[in-house]
Protein backbone atom coordinates (compact mmCIF):
# COMPACT_ATOMS: atom_id res chain seq x y z
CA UNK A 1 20.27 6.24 -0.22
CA UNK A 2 20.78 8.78 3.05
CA UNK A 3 19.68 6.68 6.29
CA UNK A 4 19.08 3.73 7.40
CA UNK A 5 15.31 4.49 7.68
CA UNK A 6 14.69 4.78 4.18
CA UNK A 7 16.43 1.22 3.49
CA UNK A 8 14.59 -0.19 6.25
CA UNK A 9 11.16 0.75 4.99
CA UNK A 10 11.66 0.07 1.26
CA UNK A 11 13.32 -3.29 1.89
CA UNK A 12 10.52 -4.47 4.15
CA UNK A 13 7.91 -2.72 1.71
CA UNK A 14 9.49 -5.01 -1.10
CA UNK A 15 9.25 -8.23 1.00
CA UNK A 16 5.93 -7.81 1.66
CA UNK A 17 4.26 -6.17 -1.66
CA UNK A 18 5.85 -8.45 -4.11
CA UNK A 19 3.69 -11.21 -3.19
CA UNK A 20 0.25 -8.57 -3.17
CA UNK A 21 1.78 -7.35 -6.48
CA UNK A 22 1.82 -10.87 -7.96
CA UNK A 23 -1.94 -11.21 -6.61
CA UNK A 24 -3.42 -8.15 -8.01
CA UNK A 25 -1.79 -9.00 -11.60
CA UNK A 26 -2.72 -13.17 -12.00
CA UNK A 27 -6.77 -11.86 -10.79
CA UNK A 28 -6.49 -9.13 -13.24
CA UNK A 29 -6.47 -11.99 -15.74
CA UNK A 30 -9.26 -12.64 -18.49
CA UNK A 31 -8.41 -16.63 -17.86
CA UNK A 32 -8.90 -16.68 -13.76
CA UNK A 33 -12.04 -18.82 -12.75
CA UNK A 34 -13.11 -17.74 -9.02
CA UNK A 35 -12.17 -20.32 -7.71
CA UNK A 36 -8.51 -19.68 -8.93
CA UNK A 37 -8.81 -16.30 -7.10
CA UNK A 38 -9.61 -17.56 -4.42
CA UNK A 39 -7.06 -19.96 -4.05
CA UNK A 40 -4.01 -17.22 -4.60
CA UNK A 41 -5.99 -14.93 -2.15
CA UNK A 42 -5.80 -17.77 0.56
CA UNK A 43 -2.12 -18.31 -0.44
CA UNK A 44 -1.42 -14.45 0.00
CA UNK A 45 -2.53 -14.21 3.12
CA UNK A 46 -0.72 -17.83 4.41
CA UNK A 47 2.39 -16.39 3.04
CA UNK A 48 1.82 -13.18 4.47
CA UNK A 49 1.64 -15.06 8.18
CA UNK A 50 4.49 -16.69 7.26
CA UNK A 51 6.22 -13.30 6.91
CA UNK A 52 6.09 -12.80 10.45
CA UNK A 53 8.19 -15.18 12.27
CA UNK A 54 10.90 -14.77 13.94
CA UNK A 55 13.31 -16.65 11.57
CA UNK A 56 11.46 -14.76 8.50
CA UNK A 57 12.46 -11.66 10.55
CA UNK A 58 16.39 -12.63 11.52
CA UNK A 59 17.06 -13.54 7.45
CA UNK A 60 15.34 -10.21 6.87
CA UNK A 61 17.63 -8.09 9.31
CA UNK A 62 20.68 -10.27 8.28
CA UNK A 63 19.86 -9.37 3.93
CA UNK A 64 19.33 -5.73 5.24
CA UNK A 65 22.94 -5.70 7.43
CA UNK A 66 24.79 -6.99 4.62
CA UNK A 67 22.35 -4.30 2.17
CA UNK A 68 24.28 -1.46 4.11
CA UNK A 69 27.70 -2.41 3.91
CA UNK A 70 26.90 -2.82 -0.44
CA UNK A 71 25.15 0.81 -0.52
CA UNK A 72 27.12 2.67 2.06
CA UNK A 73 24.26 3.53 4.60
CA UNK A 74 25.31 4.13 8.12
CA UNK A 75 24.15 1.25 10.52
CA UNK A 76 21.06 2.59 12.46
CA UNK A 77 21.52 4.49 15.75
CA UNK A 78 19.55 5.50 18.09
CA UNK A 79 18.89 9.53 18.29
CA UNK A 80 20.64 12.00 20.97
């Protein structure tokens, strides 16, 4: 990994598409009743708000900080 950029976006892409991911496969299922579907959907999207609080976002920033020091990507900086 080159810059802090990259690891920003595909960490926060990760967060946020597992739980879409995880969605899209249990309603792909021959066995889901509609009412099942809807019930994940509604607990996507709750989850999904969840995502963006401020405490959500601190233990994000804080797993990404210590992400850099394990990969070797500069901290970010702002440009010249």
């Amino acid at each position: 990994m080159a810059s802090f950029d990259f690891l920003c976006c595909v960490s926060l892409s990760y967060e946020t598409l597992r739980y879409t991911d995880f969605l899209s496969k249990s309603l792909q299922q021959r066995t889901m009743s509609a009412s099942e579907g809807q019930y994940l959907a509604k607990l996507t999207v709750t989850t999904h708000q969840k995502l963006r609080s401020n405490k959500t976002y601190e233990d994000f920033w804080e797993k990404l900080d210590r992400t850099l020091d394990t990969v070797g990507v500069s901290e970010p900086a702002l440009p010249q």
